[in-house]
N, C-alpha and C. Protein backbone atom coordinates (compact mmCIF):
# COMPACT_ATOMS: atom_id res chain seq x y z
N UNK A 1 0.85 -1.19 0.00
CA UNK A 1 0.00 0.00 0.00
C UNK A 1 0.89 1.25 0.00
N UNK A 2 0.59 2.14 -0.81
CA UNK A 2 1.15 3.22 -0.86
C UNK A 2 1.24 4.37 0.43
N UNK A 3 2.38 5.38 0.54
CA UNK A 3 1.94 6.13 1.68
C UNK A 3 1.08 6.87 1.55
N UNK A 4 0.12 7.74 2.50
CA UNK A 4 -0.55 8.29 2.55
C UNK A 4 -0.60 9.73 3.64
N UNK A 5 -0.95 10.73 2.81
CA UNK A 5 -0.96 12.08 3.47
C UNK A 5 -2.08 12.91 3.57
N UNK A 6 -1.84 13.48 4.54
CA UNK A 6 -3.32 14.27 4.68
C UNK A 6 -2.79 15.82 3.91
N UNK A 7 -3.50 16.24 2.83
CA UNK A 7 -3.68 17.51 2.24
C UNK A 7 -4.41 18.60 2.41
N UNK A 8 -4.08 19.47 2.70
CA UNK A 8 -4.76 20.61 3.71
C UNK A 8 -4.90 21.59 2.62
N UNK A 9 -5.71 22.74 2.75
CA UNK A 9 -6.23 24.00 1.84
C UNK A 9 -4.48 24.67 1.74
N UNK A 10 -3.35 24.95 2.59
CA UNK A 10 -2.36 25.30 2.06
C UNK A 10 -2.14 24.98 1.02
N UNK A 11 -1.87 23.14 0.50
CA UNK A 11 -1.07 22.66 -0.22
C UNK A 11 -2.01 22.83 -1.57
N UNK A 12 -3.91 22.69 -1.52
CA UNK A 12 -4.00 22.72 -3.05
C UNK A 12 -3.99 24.43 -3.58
N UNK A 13 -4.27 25.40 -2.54
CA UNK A 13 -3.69 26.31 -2.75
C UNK A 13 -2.53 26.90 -3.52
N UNK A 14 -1.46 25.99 -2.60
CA UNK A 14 -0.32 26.86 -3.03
C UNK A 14 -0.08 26.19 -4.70
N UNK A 15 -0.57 24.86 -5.03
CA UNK A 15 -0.48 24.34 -5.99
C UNK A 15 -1.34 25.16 -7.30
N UNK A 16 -2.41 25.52 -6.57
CA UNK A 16 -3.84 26.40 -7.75
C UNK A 16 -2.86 27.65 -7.92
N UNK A 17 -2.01 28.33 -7.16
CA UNK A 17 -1.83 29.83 -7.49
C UNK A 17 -0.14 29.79 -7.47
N UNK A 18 -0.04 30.05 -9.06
CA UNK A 18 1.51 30.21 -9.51
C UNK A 18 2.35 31.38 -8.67
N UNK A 19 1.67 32.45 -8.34
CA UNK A 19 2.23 33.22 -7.77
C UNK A 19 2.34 32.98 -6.09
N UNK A 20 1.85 31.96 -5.60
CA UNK A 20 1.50 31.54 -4.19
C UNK A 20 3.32 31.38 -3.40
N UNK A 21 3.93 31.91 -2.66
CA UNK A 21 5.42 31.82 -1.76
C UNK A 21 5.27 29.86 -2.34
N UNK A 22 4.79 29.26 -2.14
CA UNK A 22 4.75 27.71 -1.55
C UNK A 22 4.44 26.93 -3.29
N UNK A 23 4.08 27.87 -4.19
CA UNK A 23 4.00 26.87 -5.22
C UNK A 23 4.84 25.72 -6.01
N UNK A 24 6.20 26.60 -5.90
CA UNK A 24 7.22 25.94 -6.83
C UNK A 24 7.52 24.81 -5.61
N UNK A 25 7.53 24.73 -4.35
CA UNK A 25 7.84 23.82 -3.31
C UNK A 25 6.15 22.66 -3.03
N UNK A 26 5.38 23.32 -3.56
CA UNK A 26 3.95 22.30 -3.74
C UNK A 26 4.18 21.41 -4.93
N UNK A 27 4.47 21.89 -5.95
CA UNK A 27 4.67 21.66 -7.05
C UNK A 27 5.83 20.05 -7.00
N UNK A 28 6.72 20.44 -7.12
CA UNK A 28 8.11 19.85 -6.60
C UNK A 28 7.53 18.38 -5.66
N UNK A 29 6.85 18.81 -4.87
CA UNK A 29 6.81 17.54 -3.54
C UNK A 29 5.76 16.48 -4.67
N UNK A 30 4.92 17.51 -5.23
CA UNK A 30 3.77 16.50 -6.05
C UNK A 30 4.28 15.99 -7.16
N UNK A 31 5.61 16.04 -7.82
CA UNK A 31 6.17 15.49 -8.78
C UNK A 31 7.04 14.37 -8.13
N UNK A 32 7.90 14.69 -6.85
CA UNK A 32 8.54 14.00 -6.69
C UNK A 32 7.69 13.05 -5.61
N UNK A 33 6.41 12.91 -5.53
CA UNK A 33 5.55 12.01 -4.85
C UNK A 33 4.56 11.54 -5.54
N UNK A 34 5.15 10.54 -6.72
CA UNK A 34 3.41 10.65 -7.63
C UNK A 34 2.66 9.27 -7.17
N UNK A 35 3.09 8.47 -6.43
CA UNK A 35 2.15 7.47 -5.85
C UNK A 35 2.01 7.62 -4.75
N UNK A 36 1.85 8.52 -3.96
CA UNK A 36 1.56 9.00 -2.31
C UNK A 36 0.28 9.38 -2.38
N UNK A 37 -0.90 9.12 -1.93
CA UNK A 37 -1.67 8.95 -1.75
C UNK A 37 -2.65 10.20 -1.06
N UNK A 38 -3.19 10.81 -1.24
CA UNK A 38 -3.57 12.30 -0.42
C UNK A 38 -5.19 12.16 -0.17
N UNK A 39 -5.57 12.61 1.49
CA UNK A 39 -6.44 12.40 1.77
C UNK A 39 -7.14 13.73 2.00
N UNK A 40 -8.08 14.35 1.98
CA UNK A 40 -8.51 16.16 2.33
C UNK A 40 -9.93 15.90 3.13
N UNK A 41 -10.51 16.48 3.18
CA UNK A 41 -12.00 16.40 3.12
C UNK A 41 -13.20 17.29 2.34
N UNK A 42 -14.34 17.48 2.53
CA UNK A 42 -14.77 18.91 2.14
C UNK A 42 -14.95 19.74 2.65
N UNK A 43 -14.58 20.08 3.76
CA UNK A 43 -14.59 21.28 4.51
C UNK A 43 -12.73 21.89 4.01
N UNK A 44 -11.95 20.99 3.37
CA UNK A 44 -10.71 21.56 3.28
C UNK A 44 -11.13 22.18 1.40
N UNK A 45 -11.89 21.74 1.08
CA UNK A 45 -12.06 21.86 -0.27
C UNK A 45 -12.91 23.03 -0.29
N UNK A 46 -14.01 23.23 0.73
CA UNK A 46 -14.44 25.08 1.01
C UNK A 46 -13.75 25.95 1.18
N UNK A 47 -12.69 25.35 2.14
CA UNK A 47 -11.84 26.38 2.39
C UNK A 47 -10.72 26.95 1.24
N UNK A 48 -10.42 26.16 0.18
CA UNK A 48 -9.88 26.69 -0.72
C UNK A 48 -10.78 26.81 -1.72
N UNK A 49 -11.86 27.21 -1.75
CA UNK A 49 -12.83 27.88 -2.93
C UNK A 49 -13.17 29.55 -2.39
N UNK A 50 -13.43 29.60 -0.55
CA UNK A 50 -13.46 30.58 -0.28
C UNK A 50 -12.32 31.60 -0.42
N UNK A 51 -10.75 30.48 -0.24
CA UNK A 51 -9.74 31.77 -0.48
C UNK A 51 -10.11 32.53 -1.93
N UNK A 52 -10.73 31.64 -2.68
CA UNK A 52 -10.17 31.88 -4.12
C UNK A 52 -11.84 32.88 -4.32
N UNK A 53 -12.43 32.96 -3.69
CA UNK A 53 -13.94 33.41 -4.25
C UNK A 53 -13.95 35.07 -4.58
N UNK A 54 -12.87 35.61 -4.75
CA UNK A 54 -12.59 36.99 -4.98
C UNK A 54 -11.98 37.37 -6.16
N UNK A 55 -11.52 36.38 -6.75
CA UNK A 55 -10.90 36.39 -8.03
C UNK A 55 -11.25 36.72 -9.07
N UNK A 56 -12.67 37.19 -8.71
CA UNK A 56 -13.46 37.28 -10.49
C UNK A 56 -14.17 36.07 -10.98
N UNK A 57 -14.36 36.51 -11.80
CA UNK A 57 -15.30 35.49 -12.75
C UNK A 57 -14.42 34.35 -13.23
N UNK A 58 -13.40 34.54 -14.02
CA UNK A 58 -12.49 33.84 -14.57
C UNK A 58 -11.59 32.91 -13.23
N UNK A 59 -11.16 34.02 -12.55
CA UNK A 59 -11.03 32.57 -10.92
C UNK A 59 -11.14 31.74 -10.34
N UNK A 60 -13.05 32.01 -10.33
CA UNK A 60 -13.89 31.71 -9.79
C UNK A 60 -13.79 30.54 -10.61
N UNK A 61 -14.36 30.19 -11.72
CA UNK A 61 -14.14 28.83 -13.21
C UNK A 61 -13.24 28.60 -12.37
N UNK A 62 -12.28 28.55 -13.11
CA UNK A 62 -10.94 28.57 -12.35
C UNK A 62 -11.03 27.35 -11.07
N UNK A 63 -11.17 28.36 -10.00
CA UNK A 63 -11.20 27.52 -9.05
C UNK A 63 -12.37 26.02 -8.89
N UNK A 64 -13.67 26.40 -9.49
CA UNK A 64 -14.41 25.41 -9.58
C UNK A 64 -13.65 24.14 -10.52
N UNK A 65 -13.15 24.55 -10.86
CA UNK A 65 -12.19 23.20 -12.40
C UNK A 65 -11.42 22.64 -11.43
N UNK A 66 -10.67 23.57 -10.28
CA UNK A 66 -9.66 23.19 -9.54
C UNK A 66 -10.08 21.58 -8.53
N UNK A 67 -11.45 22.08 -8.05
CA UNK A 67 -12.10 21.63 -7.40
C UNK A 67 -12.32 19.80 -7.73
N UNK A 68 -12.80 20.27 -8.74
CA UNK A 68 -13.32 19.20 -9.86
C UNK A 68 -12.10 18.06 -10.22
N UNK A 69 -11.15 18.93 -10.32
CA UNK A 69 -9.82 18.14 -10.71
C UNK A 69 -9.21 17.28 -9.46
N UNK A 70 -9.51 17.92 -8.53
CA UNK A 70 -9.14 17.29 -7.16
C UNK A 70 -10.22 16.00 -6.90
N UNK A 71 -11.15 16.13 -6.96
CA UNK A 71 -12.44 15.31 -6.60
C UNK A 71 -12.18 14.22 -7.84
N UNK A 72 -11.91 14.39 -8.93
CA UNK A 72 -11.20 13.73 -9.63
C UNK A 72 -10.01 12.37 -9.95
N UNK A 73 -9.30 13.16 -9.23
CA UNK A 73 -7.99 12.78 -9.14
C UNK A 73 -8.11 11.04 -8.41
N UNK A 74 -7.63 9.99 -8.86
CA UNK A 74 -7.62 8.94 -8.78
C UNK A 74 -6.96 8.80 -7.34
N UNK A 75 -5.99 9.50 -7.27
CA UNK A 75 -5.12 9.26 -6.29
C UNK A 75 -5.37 10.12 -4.68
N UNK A 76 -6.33 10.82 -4.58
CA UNK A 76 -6.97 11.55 -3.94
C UNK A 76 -8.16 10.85 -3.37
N UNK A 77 -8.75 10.64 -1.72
CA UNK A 77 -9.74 10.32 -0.99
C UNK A 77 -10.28 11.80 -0.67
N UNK A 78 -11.56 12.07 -1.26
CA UNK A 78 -12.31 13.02 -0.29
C UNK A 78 -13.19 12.96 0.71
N UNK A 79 -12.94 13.05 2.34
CA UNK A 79 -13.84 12.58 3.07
C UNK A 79 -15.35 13.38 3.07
N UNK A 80 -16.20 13.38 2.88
CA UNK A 80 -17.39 13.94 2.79
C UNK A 80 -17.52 14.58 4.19
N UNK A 81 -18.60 15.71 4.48
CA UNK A 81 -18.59 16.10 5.48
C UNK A 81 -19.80 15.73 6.54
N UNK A 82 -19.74 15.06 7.45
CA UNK A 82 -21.33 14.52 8.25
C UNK A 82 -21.54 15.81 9.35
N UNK A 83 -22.59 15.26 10.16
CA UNK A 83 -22.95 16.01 11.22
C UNK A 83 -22.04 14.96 12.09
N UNK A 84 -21.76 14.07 12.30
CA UNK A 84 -21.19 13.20 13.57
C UNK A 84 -19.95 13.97 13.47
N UNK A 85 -19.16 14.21 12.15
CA UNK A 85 -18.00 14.76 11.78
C UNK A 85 -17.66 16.39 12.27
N UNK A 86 -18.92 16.82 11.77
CA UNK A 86 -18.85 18.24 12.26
C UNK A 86 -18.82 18.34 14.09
N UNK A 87 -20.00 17.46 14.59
CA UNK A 87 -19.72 17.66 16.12
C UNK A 87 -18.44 17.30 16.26
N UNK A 88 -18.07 16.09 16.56
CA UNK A 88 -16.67 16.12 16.71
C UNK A 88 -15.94 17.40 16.34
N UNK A 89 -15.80 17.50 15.20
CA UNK A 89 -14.82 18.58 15.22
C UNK A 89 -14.94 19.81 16.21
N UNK A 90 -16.47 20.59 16.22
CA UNK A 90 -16.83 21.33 17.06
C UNK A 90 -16.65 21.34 18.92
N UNK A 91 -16.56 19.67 19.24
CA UNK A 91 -15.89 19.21 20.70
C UNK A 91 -14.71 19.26 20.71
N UNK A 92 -13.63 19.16 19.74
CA UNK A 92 -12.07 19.49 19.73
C UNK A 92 -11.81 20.90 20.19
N UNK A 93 -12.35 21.73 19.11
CA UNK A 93 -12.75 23.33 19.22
C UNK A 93 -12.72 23.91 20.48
N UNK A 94 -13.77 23.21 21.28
CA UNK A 94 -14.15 23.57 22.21
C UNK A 94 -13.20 23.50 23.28
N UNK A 95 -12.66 21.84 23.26
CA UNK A 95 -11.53 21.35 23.92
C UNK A 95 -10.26 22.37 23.94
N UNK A 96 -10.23 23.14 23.26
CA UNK A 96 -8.53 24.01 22.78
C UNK A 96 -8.98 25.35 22.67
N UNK A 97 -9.11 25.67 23.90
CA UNK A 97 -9.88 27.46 24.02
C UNK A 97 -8.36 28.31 23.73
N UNK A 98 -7.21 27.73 23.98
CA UNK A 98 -5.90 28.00 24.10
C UNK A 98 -5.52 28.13 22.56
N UNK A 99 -6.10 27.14 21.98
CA UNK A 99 -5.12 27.54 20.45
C UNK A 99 -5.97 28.28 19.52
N UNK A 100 -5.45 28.43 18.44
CA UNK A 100 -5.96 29.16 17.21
C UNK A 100 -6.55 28.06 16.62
N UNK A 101 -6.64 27.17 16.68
CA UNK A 101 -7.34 26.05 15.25
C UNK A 101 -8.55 26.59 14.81
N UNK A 102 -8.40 26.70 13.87
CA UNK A 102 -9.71 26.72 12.91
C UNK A 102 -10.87 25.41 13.13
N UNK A 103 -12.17 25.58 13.08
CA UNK A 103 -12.77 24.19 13.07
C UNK A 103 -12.18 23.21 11.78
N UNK A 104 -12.22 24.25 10.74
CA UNK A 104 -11.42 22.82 9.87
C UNK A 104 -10.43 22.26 9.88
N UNK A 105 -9.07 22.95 10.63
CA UNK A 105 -8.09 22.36 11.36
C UNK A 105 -8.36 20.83 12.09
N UNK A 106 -9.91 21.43 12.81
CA UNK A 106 -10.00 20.51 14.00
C UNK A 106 -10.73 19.25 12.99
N UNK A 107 -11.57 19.52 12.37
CA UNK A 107 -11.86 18.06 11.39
C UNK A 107 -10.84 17.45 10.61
N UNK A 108 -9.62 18.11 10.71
CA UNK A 108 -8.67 17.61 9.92
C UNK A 108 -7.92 16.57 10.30
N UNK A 109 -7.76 17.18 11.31
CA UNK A 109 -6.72 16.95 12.86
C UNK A 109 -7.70 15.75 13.00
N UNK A 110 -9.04 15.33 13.35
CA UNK A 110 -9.75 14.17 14.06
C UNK A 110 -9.91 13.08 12.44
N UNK A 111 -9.81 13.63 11.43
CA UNK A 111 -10.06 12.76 10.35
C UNK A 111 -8.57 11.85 10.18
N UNK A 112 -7.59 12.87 10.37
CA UNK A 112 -5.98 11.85 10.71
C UNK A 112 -5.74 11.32 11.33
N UNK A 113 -6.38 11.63 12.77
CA UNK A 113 -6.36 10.55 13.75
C UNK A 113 -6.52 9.21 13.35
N UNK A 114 -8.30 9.40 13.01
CA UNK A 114 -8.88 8.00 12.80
C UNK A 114 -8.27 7.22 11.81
N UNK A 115 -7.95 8.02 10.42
CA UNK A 115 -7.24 7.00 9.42
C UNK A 115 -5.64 6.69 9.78
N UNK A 116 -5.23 7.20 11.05
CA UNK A 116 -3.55 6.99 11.18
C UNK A 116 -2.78 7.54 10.99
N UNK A 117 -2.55 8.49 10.11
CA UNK A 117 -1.70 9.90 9.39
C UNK A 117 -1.31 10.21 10.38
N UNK A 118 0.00 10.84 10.10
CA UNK A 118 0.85 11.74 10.59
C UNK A 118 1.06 12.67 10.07
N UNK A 119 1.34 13.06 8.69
CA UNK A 119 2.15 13.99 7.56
C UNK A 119 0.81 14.71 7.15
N UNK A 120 1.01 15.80 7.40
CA UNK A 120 0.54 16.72 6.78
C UNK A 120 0.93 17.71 5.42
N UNK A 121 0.20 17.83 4.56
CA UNK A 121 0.66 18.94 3.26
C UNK A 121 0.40 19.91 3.80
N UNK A 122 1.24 21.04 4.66
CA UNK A 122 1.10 21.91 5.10
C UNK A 122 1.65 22.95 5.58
N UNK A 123 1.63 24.31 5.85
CA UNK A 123 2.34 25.35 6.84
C UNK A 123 2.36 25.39 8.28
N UNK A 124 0.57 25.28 8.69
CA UNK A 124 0.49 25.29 9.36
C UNK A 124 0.73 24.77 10.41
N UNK A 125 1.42 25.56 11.61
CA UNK A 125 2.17 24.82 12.74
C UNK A 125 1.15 24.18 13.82
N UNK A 126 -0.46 24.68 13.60
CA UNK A 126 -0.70 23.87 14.59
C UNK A 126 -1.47 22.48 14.59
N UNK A 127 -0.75 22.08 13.16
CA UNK A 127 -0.83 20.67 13.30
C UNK A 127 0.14 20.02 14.33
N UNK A 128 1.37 20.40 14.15
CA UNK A 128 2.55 19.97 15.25
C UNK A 128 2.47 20.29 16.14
N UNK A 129 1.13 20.73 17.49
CA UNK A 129 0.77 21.14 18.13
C UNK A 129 -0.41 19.74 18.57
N UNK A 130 -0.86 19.16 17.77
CA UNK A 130 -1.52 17.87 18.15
C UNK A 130 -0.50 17.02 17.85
N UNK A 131 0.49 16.82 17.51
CA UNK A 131 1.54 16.06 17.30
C UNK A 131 1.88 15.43 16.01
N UNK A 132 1.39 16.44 14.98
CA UNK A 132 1.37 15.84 13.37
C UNK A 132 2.85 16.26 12.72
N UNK A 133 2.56 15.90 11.78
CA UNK A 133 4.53 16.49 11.29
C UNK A 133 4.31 16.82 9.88
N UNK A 134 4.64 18.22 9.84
CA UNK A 134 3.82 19.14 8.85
C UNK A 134 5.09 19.09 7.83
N UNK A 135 4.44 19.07 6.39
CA UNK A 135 5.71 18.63 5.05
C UNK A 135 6.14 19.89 4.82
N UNK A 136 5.45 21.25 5.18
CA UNK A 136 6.21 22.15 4.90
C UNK A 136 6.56 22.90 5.80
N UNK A 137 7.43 22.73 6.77
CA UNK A 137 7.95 23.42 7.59
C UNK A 137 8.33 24.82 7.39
């Protein structure tokens, strides 16, 4: 079985936008990883339609194709989003009055748990804060 990573709104981000600090290093990891396996959900897949929802018309396409291409992608699991999923995430939330996580952090963070992940496609440090080990340091 191939490895498997959890992909966060940074990484298809920085991958959707040529001008993005992180592209040519998104880019790069996804060439030099083409049977690694990437897991997201749809709350990570809102979150990179909302970065992008300012772009105009042509963006906007744009980003919907992006979308599409991801949901697509053979090599890509999208976890759908439930209400059992959302509470949970919303009891993590709650649990961490101390940190910054985003709720979709926190569905991210509880969706890696359950499937085993460690590696994150990501910047963000407060994955390494639940004890994940983020690919883009």
């Amino acid at each position: 079985m191939p490895p498997t990573v959890f992909a966060d709104a940074f990484y298809w981000l920085a991958l959707a936008r040529p001008r993005d600090l992180w592209h040519a290093a998104a880019k790069h990891w996804s060439a030099a990883k083409p049977s690694t396996g990437l897991v997201t959900t749809d709350e990570v897949l809102t979150e990179v339609l909302n970065a992008l929802a300012g772009t105009g018309p042509i963006g906007r396409v744009y980003a919907a194709a992006t979308i599409h291409d991801i949901r697509n992608d053979a090599r890509v699991v999208v976890l759908p989003q439930t209400r059992t999923q959302f509470d949970a995430a919303l009891a993590l939330y709650e649990a961490r009055p101390d940190k910054g996580y985003s709720l979709i952090d926190c569905r991210s963070m509880l969706a890696m748990k359950d499937l085993g992940l460690t590696a994150v496609l990501t910047h963000d440090h407060h994955f390494t804060q639940e004890g994940f080990t983020i690919l883009f340091p």
